[in-house]
N, C-alpha and C. Protein backbone atom coordinates (compact mmCIF):
# COMPACT_ATOMS: atom_id res chain seq x y z
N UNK A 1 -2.23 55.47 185.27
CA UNK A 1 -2.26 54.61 184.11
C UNK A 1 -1.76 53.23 184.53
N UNK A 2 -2.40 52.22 184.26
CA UNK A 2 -2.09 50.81 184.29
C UNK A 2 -0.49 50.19 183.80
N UNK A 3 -0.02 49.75 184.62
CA UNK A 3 1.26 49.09 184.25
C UNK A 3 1.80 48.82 182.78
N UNK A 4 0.71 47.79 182.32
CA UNK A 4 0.35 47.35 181.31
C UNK A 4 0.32 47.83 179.97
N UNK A 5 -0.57 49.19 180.12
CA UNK A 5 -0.86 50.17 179.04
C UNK A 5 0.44 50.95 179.07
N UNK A 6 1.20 51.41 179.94
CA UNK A 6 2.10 51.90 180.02
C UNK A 6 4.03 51.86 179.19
N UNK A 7 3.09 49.88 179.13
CA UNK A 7 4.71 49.33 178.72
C UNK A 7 4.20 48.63 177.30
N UNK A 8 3.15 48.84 177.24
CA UNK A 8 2.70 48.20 176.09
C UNK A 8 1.61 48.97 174.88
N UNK A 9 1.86 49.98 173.85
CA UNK A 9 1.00 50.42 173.09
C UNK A 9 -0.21 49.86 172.80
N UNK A 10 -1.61 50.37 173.11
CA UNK A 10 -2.69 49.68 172.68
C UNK A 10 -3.06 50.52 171.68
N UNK A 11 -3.47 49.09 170.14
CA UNK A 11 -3.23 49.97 169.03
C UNK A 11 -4.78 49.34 168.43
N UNK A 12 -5.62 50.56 168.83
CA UNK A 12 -7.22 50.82 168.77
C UNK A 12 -7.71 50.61 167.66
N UNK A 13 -7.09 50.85 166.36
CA UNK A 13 -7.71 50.57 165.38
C UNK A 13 -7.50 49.04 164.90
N UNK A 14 -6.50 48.31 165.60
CA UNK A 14 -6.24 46.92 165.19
C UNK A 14 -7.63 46.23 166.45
N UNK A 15 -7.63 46.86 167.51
CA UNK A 15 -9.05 46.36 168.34
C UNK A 15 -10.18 46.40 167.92
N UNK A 16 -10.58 47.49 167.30
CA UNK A 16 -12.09 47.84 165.99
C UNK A 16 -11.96 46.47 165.10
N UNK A 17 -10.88 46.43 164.18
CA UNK A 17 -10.93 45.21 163.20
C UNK A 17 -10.67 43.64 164.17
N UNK A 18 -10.06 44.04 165.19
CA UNK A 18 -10.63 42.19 165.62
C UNK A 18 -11.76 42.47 166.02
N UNK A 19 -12.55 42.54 166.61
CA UNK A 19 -14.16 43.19 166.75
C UNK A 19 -15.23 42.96 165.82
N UNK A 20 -14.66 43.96 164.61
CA UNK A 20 -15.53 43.48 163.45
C UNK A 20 -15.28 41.67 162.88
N UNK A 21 -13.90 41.77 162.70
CA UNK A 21 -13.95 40.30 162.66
C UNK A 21 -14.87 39.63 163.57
N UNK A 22 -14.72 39.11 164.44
CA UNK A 22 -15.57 38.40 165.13
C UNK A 22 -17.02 38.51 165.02
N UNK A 23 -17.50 39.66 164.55
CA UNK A 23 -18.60 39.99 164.41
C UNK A 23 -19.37 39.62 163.16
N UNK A 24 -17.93 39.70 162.63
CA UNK A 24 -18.54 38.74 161.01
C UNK A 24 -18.38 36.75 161.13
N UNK A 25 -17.87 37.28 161.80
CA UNK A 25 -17.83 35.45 161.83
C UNK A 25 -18.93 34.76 162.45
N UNK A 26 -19.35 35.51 163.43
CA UNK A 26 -20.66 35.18 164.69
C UNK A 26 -21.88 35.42 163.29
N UNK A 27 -22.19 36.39 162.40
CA UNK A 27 -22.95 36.65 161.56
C UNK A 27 -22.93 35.31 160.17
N UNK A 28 -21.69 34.99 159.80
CA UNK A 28 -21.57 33.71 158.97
C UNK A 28 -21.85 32.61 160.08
N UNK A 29 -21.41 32.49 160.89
CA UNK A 29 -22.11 31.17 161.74
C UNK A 29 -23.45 30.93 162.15
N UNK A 30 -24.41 31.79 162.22
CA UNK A 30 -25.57 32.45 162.76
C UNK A 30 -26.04 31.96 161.36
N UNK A 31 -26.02 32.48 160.05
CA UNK A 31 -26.10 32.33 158.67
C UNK A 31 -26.52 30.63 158.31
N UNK A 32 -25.39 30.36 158.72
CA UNK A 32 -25.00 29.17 158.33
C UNK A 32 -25.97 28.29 159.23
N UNK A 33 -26.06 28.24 160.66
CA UNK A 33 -27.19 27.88 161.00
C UNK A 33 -28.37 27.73 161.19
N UNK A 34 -29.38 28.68 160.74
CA UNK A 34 -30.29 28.88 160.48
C UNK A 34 -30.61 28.59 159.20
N UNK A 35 -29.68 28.77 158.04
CA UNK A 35 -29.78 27.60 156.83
C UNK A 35 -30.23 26.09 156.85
N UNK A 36 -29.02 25.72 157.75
CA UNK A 36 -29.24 24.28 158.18
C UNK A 36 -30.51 24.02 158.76
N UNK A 37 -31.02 24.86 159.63
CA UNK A 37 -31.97 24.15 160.36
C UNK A 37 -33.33 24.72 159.28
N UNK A 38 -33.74 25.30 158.21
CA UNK A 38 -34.71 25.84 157.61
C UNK A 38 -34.38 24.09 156.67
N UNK A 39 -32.85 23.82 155.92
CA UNK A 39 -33.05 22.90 155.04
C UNK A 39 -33.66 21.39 155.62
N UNK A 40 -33.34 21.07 157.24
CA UNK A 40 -33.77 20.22 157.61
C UNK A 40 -35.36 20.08 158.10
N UNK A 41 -36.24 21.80 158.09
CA UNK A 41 -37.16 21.82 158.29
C UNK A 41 -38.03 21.20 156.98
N UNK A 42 -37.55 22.07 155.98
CA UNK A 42 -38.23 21.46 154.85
C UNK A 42 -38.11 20.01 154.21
N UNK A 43 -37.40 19.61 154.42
CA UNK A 43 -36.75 17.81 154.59
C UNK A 43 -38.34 17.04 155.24
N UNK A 44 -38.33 17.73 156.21
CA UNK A 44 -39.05 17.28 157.49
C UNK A 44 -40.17 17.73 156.92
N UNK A 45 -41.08 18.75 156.49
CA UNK A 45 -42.17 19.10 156.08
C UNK A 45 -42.38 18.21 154.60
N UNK A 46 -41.61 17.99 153.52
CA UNK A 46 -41.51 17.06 152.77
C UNK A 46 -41.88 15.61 153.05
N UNK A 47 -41.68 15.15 154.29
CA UNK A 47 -41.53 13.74 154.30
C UNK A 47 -43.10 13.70 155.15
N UNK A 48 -43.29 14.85 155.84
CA UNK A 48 -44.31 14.50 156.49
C UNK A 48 -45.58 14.80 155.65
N UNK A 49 -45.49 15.07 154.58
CA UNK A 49 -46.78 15.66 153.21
C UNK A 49 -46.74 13.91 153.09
N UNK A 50 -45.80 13.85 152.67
CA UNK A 50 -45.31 12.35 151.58
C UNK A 50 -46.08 11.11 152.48
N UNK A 51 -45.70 11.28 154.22
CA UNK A 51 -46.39 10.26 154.91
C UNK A 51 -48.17 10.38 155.01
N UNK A 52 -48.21 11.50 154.99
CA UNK A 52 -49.80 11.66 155.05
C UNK A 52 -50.17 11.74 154.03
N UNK A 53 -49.76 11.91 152.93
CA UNK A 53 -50.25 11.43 151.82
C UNK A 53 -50.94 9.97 151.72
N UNK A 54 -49.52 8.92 151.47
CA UNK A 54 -49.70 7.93 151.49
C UNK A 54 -50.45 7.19 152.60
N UNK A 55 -50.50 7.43 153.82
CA UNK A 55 -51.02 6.60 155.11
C UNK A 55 -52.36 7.48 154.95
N UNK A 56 -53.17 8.54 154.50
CA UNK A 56 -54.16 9.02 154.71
C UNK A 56 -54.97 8.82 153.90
N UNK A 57 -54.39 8.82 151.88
CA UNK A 57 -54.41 8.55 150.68
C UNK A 57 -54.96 10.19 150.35
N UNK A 58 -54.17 10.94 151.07
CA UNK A 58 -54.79 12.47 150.10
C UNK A 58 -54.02 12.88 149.09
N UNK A 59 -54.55 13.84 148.38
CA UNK A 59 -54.55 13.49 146.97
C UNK A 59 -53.62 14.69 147.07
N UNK A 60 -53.35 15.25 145.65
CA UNK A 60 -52.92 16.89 145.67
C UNK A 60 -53.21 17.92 145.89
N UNK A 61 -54.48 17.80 146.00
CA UNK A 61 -55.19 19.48 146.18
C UNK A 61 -54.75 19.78 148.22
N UNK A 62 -54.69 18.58 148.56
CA UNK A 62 -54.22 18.60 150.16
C UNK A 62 -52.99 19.64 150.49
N UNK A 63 -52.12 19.90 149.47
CA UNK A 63 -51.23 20.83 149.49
C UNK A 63 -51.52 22.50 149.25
N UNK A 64 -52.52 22.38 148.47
CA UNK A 64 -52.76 24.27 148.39
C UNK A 64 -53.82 24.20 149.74
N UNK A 65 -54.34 23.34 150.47
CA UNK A 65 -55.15 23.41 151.28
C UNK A 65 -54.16 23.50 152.49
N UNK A 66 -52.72 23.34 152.53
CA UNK A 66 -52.02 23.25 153.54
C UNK A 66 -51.64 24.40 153.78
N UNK A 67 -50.73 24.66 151.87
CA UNK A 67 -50.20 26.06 151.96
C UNK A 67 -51.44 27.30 152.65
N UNK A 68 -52.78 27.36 152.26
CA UNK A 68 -53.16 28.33 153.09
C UNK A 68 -53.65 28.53 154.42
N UNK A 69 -53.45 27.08 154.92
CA UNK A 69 -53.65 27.14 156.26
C UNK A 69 -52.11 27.63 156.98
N UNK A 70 -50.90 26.89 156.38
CA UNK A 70 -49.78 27.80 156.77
C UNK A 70 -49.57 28.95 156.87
N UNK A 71 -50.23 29.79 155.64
CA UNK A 71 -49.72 31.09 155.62
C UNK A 71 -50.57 31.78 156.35
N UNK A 72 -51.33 31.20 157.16
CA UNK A 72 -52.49 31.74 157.35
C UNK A 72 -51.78 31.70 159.19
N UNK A 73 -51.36 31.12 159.43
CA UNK A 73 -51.29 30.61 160.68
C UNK A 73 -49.69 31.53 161.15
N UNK A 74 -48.77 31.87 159.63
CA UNK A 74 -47.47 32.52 159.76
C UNK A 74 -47.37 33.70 158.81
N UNK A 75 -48.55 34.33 158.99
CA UNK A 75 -48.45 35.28 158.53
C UNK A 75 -47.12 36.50 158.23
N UNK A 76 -47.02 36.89 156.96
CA UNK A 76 -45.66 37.72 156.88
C UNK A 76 -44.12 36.97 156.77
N UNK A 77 -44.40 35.36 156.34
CA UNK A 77 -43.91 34.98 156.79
C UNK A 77 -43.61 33.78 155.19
N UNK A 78 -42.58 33.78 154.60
CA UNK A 78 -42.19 33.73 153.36
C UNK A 78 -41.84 32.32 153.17
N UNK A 79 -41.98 31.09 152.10
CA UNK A 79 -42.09 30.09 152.26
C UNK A 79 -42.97 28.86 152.21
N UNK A 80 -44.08 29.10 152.07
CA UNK A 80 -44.92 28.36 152.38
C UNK A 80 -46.56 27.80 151.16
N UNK A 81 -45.80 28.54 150.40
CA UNK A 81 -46.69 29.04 149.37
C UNK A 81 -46.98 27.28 148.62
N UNK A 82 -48.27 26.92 147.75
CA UNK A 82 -48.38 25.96 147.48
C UNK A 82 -46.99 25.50 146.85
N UNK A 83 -46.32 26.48 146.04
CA UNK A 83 -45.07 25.57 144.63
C UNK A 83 -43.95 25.39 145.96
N UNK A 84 -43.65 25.88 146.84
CA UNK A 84 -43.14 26.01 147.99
C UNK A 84 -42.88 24.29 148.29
N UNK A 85 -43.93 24.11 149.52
CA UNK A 85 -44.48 23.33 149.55
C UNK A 85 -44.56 21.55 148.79
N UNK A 86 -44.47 22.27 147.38
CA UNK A 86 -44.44 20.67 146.12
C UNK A 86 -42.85 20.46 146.50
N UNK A 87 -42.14 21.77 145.92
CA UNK A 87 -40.46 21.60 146.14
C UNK A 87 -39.83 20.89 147.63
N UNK A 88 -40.73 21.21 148.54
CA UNK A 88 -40.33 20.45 149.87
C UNK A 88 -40.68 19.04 149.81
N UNK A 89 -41.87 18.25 149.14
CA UNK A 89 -41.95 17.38 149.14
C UNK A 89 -41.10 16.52 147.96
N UNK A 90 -40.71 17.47 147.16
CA UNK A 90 -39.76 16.76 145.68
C UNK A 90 -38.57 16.65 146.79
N UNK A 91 -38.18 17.43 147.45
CA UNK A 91 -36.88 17.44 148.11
C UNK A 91 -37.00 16.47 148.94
N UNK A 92 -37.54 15.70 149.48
CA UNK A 92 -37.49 14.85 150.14
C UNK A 92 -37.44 13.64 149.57
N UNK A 93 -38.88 13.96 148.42
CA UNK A 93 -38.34 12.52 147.66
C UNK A 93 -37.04 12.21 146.65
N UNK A 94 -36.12 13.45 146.83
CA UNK A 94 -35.13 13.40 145.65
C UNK A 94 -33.86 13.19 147.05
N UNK A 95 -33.97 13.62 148.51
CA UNK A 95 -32.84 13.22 149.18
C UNK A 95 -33.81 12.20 150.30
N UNK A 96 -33.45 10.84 150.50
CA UNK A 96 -34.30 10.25 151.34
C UNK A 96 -32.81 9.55 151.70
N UNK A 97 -32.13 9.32 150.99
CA UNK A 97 -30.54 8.62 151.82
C UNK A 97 -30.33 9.20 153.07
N UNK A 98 -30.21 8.15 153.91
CA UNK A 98 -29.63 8.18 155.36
C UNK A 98 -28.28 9.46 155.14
N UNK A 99 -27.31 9.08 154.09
CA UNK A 99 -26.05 10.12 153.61
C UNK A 99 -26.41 11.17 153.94
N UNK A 100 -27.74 11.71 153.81
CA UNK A 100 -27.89 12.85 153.47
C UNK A 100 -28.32 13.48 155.06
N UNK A 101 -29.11 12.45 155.80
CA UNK A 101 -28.98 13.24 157.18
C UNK A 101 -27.66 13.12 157.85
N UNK A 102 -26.94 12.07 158.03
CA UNK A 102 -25.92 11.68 158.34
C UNK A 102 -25.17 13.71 158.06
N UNK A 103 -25.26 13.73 156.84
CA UNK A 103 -24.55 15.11 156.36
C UNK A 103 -25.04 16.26 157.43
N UNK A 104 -26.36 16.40 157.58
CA UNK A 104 -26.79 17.55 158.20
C UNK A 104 -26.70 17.19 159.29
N UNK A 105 -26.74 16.35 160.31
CA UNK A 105 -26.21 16.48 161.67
C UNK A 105 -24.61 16.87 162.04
N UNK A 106 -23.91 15.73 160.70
CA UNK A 106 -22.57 16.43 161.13
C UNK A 106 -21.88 17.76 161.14
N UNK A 107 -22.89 18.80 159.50
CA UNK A 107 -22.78 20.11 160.03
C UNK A 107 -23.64 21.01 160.73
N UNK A 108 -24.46 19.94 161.39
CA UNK A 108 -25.13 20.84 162.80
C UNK A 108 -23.38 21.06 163.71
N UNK A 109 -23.09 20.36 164.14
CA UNK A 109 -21.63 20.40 165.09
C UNK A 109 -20.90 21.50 164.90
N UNK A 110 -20.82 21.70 163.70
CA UNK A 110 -19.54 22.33 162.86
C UNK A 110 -19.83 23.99 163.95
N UNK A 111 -20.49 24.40 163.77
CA UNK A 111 -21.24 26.11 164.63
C UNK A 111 -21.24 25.36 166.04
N UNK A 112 -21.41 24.82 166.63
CA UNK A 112 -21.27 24.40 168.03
C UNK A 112 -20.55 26.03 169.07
N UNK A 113 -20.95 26.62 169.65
CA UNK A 113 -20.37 27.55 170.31
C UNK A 113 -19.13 26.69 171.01
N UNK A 114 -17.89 28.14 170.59
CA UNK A 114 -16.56 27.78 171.07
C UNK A 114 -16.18 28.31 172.50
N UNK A 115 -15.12 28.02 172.96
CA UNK A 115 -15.21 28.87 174.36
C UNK A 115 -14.21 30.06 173.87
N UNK A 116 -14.63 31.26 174.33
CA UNK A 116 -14.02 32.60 174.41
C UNK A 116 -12.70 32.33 173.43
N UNK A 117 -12.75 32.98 172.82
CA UNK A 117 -11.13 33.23 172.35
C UNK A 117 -10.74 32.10 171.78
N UNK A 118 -10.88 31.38 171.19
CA UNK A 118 -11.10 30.15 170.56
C UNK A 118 -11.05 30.05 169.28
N UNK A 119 -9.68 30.05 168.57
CA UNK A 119 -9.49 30.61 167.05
C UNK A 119 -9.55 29.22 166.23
N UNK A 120 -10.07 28.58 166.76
CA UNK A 120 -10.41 27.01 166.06
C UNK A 120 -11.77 27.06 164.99
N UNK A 121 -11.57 26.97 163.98
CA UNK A 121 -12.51 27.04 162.59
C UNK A 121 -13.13 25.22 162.35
């Protein structure tokens, strides 16, 4: 038996719960990022309807013609649907402030992988 283990009780069920902890935290961070990057996708799919709209002059029906080429192309794949779609472009035209990316890059950082053992939140 190891020195270590010898002079020191290892107490297994407090090792399971730091474990799970971490495991929930890696799962809220994981969460949390993939949020971010879906809200900045649709930001981004919003603005780019809105530019080709205007620089192309297409009209509305250009959007159910999008939505089924999307769903068509991501099949099984949830999101994309014409009312989808309008809401991504309202969302863009309802957040177009710099504030507002400014916001989502700074909590891109926030999940940044920590080094090992690293109880910094």
């Amino acid at each position: 038996m190891p020195a270590s283990t010898a002079s020191t009780p290892f107490d297994y069920a407090r090792f399971v719960e730091d474990l799970k902890h971490r495991i929930d935290g890696a799962r809220l961070s994981a969460a949390r990022a993939v949020n971010r990057e879906l809200v900045g996708l649709y930001w981004d799919i919003g603005q780019a309807i809105r530019e080709q709209q205007a620089r192309r002059g297409w009209g509305d029906a250009v959007v159910d013609r999008l939505a089924r080429d999307l769903r068509a192309s991501f099949p099984g794949t949830a999101g994309f649907s014409a009312a989808s779609l309008w809401r991504m472009r309202q969302f863009h035209e309802t957040y177009t402030e710099p504030e507002f990316l400014a916001q989502l890059v700074r909590e891109k950082g926030r999940d940044a992988p920590r080094p090992r053992g690293s109880s910094a939140r």
